[in-house]
C-alpha atoms as a PDB file:
ATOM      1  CA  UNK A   1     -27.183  46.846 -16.965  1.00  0.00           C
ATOM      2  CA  UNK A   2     -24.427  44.619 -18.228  1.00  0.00           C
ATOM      3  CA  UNK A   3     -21.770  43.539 -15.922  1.00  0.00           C
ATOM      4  CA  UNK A   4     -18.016  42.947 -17.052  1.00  0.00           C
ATOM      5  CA  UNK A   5     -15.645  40.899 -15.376  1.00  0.00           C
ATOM      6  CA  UNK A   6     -12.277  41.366 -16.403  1.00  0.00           C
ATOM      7  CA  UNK A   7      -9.556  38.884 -17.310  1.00  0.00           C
ATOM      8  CA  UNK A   8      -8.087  39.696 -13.379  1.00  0.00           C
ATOM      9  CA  UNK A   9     -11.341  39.027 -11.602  1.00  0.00           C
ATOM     10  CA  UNK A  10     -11.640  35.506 -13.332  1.00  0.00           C
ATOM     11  CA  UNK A  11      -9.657  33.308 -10.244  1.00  0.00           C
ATOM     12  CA  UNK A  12     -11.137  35.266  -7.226  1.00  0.00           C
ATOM     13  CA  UNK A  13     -14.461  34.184  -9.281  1.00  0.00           C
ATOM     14  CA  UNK A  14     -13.293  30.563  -9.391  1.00  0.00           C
ATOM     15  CA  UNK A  15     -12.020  30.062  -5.796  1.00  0.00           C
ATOM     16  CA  UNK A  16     -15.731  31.755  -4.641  1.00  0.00           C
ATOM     17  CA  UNK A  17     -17.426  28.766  -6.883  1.00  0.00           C
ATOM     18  CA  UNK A  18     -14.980  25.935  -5.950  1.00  0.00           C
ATOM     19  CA  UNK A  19     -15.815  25.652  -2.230  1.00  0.00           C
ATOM     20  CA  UNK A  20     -19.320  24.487  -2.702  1.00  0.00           C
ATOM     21  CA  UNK A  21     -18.633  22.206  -5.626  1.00  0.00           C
ATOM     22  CA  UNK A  22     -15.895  20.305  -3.327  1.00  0.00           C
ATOM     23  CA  UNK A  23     -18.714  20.226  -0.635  1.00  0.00           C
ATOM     24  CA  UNK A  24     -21.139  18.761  -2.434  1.00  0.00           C
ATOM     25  CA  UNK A  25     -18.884  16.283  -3.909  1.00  0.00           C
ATOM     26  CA  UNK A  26     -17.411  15.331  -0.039  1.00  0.00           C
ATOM     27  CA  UNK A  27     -21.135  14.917   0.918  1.00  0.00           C
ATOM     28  CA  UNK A  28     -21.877  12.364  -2.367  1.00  0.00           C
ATOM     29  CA  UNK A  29     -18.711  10.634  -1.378  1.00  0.00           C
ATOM     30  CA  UNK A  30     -19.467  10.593   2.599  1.00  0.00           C
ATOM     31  CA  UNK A  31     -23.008   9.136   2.206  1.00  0.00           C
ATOM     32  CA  UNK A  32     -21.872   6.348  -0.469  1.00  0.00           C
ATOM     33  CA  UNK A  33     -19.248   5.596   1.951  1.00  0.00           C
ATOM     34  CA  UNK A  34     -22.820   5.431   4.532  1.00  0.00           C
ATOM     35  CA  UNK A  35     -23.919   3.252   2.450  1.00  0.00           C
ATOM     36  CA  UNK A  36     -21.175   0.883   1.197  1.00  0.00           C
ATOM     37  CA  UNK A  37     -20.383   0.648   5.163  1.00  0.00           C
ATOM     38  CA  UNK A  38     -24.005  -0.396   6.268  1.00  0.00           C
ATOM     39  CA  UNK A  39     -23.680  -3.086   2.753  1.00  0.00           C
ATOM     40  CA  UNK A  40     -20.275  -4.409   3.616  1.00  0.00           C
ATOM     41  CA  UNK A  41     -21.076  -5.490   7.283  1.00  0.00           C
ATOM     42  CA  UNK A  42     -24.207  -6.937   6.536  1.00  0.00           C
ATOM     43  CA  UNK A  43     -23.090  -8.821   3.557  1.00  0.00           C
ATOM     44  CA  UNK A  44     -19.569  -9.281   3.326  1.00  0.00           C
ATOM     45  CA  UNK A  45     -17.964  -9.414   6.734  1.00  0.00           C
ATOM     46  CA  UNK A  46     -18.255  -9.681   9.654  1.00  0.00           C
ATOM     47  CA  UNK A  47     -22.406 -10.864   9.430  1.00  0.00           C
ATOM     48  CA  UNK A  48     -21.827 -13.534   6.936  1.00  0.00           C
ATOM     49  CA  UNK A  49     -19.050 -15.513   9.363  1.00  0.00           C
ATOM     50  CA  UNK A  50     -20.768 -15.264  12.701  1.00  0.00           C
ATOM     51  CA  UNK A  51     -24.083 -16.239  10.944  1.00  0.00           C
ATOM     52  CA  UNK A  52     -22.521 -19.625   9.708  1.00  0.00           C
ATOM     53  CA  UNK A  53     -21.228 -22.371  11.757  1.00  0.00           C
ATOM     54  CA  UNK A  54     -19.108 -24.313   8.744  1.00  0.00           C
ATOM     55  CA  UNK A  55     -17.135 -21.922   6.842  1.00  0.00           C
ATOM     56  CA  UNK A  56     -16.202 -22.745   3.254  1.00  0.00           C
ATOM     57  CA  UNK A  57     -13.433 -21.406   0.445  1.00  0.00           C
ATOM     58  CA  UNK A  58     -16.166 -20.988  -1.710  1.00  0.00           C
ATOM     59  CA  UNK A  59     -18.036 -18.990   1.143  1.00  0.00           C
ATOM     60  CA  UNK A  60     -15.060 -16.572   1.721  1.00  0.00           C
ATOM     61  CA  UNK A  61     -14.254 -16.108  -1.798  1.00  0.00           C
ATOM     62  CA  UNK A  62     -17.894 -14.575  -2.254  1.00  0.00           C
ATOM     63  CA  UNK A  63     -17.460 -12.249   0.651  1.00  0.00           C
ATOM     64  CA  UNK A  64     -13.996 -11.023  -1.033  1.00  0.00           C
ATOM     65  CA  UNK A  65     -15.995 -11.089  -4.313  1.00  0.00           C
ATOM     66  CA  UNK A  66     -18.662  -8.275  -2.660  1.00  0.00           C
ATOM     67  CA  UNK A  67     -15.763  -6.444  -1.046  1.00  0.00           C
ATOM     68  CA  UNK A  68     -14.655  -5.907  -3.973  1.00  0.00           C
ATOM     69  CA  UNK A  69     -17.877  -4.594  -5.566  1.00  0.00           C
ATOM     70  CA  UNK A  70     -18.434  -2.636  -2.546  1.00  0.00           C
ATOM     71  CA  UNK A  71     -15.586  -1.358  -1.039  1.00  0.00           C
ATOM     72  CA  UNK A  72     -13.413  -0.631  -4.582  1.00  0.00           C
ATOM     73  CA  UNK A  73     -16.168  -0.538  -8.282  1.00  0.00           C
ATOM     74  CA  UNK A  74     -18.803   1.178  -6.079  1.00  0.00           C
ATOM     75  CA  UNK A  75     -16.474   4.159  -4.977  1.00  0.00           C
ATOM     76  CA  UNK A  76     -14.957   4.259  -8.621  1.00  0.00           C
ATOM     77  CA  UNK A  77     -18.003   4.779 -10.145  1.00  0.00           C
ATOM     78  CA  UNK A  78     -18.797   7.464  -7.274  1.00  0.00           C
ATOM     79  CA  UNK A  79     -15.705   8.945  -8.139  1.00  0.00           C
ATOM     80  CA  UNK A  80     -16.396   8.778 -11.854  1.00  0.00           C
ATOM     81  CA  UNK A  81     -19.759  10.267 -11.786  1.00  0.00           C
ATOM     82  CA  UNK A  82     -18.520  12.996  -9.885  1.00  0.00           C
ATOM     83  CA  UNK A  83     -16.216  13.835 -12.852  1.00  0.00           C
ATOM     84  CA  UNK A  84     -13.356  13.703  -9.816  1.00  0.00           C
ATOM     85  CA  UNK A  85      -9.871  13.507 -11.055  1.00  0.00           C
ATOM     86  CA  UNK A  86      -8.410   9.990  -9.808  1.00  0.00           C
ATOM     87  CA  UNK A  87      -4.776  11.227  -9.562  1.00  0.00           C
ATOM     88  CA  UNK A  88      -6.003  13.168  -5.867  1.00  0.00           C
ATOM     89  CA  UNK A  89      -6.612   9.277  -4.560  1.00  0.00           C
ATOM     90  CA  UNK A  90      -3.756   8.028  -3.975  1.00  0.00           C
ATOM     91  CA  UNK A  91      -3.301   5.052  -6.293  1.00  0.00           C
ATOM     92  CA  UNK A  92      -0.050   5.232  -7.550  1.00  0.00           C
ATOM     93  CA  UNK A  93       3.616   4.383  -5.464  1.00  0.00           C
ATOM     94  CA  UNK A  94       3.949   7.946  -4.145  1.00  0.00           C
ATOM     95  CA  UNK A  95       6.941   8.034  -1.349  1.00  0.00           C
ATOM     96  CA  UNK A  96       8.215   4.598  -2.546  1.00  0.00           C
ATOM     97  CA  UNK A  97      11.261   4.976   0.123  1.00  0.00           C
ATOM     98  CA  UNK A  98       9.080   5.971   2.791  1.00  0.00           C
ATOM     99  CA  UNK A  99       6.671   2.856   2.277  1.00  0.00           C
ATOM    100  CA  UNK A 100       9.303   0.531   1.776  1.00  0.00           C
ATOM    101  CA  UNK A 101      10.932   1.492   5.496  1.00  0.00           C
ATOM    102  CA  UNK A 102       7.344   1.735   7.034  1.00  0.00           C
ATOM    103  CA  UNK A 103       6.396  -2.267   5.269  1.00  0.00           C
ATOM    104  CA  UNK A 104      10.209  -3.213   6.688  1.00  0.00           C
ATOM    105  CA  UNK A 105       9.826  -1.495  10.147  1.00  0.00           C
ATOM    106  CA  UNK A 106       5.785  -2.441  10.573  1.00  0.00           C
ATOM    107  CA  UNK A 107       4.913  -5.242   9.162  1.00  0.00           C
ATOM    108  CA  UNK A 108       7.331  -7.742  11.517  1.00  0.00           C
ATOM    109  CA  UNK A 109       6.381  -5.824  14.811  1.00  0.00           C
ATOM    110  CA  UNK A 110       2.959  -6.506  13.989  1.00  0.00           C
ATOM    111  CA  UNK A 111       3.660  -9.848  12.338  1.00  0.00           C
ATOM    112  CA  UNK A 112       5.456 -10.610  15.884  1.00  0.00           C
ATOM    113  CA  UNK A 113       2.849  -9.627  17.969  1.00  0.00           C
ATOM    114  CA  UNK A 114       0.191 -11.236  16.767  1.00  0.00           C
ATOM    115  CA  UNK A 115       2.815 -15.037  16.876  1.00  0.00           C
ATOM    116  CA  UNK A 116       3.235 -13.851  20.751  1.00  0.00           C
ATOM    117  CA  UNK A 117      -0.176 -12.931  22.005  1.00  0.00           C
ATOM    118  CA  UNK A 118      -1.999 -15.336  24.075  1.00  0.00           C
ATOM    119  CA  UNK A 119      -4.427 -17.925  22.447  1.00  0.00           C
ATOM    120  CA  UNK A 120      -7.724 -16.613  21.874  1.00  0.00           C
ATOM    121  CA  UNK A 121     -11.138 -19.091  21.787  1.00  0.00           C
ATOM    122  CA  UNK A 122     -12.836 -15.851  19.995  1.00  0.00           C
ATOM    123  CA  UNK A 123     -10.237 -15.601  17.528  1.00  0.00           C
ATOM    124  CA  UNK A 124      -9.880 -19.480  16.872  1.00  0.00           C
ATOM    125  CA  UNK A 125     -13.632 -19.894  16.141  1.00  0.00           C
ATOM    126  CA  UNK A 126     -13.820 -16.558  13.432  1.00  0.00           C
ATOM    127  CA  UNK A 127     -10.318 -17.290  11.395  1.00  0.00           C
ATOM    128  CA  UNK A 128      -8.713 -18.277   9.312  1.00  0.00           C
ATOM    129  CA  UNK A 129     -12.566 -16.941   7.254  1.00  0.00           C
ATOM    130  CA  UNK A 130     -12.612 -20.150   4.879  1.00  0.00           C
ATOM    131  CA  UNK A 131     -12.221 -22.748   7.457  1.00  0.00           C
ATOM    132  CA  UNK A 132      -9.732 -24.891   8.234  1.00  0.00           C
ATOM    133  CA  UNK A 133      -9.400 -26.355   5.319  1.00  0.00           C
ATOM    134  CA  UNK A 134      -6.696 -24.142   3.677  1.00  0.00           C
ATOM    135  CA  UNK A 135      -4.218 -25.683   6.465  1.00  0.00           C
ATOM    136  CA  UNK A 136      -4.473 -28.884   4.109  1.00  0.00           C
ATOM    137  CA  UNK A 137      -1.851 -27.973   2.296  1.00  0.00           C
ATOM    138  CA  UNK A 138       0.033 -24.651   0.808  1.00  0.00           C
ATOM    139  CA  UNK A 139      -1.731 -24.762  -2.812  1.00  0.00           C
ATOM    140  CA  UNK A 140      -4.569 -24.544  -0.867  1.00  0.00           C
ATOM    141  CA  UNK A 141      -3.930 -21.698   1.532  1.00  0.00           C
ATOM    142  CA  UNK A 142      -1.889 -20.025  -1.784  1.00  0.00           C
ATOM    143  CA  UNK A 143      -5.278 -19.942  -3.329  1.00  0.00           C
ATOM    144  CA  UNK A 144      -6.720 -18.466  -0.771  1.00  0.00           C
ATOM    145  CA  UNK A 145      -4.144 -15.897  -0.254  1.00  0.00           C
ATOM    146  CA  UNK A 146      -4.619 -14.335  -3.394  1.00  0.00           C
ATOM    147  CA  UNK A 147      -8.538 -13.663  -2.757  1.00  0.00           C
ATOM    148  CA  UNK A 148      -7.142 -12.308   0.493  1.00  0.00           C
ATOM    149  CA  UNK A 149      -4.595  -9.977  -1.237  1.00  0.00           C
ATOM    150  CA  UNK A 150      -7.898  -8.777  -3.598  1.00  0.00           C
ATOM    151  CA  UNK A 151      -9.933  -8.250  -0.513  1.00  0.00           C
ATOM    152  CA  UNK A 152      -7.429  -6.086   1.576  1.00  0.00           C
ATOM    153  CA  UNK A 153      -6.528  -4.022  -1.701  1.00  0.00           C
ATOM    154  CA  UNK A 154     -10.562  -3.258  -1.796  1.00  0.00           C
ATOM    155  CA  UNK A 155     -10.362  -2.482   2.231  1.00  0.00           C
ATOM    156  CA  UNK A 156      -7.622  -0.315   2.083  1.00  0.00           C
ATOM    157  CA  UNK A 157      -8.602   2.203  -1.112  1.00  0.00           C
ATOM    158  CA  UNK A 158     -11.761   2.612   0.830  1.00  0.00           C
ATOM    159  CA  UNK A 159     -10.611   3.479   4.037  1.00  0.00           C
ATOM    160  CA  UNK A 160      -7.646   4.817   3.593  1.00  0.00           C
ATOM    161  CA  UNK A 161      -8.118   6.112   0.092  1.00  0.00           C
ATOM    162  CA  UNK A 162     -11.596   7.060  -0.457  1.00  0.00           C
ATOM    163  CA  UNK A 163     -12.410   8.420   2.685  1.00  0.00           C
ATOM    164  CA  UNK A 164      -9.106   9.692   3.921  1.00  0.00           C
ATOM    165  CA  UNK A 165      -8.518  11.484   0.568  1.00  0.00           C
ATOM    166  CA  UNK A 166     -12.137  12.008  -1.507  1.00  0.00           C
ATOM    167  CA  UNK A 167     -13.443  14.998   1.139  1.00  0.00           C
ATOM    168  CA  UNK A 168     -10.203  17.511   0.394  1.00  0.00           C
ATOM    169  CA  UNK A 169     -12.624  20.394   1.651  1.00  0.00           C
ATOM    170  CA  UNK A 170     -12.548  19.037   5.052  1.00  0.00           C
ATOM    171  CA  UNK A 171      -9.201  19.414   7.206  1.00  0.00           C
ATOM    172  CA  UNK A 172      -7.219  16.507   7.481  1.00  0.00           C
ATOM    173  CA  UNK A 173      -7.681  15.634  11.216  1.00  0.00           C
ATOM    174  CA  UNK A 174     -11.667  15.954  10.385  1.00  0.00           C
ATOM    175  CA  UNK A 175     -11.217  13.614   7.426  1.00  0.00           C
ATOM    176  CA  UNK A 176      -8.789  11.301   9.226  1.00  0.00           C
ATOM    177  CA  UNK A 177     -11.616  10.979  12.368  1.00  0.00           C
ATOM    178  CA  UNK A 178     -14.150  10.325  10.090  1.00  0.00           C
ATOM    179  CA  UNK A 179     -12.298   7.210   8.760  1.00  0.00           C
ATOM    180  CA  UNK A 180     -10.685   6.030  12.070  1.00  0.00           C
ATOM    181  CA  UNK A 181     -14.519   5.928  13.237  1.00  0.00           C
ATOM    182  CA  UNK A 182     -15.972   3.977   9.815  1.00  0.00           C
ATOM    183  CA  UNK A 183     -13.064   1.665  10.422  1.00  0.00           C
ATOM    184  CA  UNK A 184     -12.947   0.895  13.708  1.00  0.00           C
ATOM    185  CA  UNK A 185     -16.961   0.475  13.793  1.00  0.00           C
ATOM    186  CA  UNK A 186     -16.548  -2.146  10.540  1.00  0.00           C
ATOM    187  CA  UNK A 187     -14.954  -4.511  13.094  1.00  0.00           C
ATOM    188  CA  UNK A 188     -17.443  -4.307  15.806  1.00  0.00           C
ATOM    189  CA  UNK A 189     -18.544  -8.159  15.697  1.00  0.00           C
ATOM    190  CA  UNK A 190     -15.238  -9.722  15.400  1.00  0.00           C
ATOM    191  CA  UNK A 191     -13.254 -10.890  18.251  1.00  0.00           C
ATOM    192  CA  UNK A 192     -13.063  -7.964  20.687  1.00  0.00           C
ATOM    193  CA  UNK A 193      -8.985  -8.130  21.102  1.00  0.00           C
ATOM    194  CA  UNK A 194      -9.192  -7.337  17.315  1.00  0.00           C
ATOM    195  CA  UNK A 195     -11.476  -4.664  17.281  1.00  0.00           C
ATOM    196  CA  UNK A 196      -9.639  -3.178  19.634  1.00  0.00           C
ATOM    197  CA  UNK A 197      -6.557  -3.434  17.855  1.00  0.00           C
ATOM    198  CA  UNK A 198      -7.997  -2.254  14.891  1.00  0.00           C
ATOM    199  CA  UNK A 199      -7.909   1.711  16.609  1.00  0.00           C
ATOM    200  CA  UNK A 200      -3.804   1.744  17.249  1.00  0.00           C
ATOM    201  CA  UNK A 201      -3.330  -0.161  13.410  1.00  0.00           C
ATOM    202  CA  UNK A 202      -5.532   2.391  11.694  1.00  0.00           C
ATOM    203  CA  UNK A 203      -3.783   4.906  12.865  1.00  0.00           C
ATOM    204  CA  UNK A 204      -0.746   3.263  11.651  1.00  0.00           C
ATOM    205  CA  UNK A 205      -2.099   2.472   8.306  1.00  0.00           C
ATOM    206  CA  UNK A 206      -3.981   6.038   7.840  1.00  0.00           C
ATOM    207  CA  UNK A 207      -0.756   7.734   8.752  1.00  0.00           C
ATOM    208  CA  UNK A 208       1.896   5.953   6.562  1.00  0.00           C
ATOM    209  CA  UNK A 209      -0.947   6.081   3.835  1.00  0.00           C
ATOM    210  CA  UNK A 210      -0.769  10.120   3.719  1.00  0.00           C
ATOM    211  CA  UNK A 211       3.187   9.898   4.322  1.00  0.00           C
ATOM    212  CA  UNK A 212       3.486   8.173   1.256  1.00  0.00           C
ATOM    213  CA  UNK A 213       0.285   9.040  -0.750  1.00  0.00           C
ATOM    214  CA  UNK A 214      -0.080   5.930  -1.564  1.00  0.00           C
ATOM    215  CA  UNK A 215      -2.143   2.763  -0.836  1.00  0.00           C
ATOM    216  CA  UNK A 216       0.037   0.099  -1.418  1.00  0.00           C
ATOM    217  CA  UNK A 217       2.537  -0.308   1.384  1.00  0.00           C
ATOM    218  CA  UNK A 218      -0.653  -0.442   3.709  1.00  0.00           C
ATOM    219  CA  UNK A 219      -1.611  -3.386   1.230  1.00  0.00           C
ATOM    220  CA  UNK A 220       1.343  -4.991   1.666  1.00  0.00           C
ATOM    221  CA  UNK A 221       1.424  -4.843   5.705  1.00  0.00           C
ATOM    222  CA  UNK A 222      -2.440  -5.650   6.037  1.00  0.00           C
ATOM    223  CA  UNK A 223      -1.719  -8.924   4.151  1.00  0.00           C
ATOM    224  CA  UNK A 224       1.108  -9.833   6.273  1.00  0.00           C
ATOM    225  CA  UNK A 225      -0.645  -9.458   9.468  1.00  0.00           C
ATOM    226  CA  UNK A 226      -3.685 -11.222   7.950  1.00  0.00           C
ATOM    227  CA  UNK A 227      -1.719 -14.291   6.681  1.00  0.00           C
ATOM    228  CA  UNK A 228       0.503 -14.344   9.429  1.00  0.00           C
ATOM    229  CA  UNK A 229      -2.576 -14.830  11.889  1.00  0.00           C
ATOM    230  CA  UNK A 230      -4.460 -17.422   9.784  1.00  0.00           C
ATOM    231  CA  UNK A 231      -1.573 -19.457   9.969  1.00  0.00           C
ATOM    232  CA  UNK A 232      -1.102 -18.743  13.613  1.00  0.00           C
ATOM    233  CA  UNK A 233      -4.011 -19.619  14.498  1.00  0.00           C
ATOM    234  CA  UNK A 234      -3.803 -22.755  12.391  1.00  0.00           C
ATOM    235  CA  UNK A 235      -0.787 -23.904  14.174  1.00  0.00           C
ATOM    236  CA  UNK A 236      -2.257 -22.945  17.379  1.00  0.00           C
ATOM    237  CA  UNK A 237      -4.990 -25.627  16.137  1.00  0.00           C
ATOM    238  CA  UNK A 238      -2.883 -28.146  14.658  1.00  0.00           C
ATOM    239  CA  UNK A 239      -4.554 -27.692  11.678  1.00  0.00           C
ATOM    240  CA  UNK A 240      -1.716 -26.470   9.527  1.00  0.00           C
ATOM    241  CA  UNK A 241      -0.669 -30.081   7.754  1.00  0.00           C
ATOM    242  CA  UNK A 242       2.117 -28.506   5.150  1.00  0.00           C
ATOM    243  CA  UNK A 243       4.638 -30.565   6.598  1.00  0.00           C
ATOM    244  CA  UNK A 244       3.068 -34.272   7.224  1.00  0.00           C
END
């Protein structure tokens, strides 16, 4: 017996097959993101720093280096192979007025914070991650910086792009739960006043990041509060020589 469907009957068809293409596709994406977690701890950060006693540049470059790999090319290709349409991550500028009051609002709070909390032995021993070496002068923390700004760029599409945004057949508090948990549990090993910190700031960062649909302004306030401590906590040292 040959069955007809009709030109009408074509979308209820489509929206019946769509569900459990986007669930197999959020469970591809949620066990790379399994496995690119497990990867990233052990061999980027935090394992690598509390393993070492004398950090180097060259050392913390190379941990950038596999964030990258891990945390940005690895999800890409995921995303790729999937045949997934990279305009639903949220790449581009997106609510450009909203980010730029959230980076102008955020970033200084946080920035001030972290100048005005007490001194912390944990946090003295595990930053700035290339040593203190990059005090030396600013060409040398510049060069640094700019490894940083790759590294956080990596951090923040996987977090708050990849996993906030890849599962779209999950609802949003069950996709935003599943990355405040992978994010949180990434710091376990640092100091403890950052891991802690890391709960409030994600939610921060996960909720300006589906304001704006966009990436970028969490970029931009991550690096602030990650420069901003390094050189903290090298004047808190009397390590930071820019000046004499």
């Amino acid at each position: 017996m040959e069955i007809k469907i009709t030109q009408s009957e074509l979308p209820r068809l489509e929206q019946q097959r769509t569900p459990s293409r986007l669930k197999t596709r959020s469970a591809i994406y949620l066990f790379v993101a399994l496995i690119v977690q497990v990867l990233f701890w052990y061999f980027a950060v935090p394992a690598p720093r509390l393993a070492i006693e004398e950090p180097s540049v060259s050392y913390a470059r190379n941990e950038c280096v596999l964030a990258v790999g891990l945390l940005l090319i690895i999800p890409f290709i995921a995303i790729a192979i999937c045949r997934d349409r990279f305009d639903r991550f949220p790449l581009g500028f997106g609510d450009y007025r909203y980010g730029l009051i959230s980076v102008l609002a955020v970033s200084p709070v946080f920035a001030f914070s972290i100048i005005v909390s007490p001194i912390d032995e944990s946090m003295q021993a595990f930053y700035p991650i290339p040593g203190d070496e990059v005090g030396q002068s600013v060409g040398r923390y510049m060069g640094w910086a700019i490894w940083y700004l790759l590294f956080y760029i990596a951090f923040e599409f996987f977090y708050r792009g990849f996993l906030l945004f890849g599962t779209d057949d999950l609802d949003w508090l069950t996709c935003f739960m599943i990355h405040i948990t992978c994010c949180t549990l990434i710091h376990v090993g640092k100091p403890f006043i950052e891991t802690l910190a890391s709960i409030p700031a994600t939610i921060i960062f996960a909720w300006i990041t589906y304001k704006t649909r966009s990436i970028w302004y969490g970029v931009a306030i991550h690096f602030v509060v990650g420069i901003t401590n390094d050189l903290n906590i090298l004047w808190q040292k009397g390590k930071l020589d820019w000046f004499g």
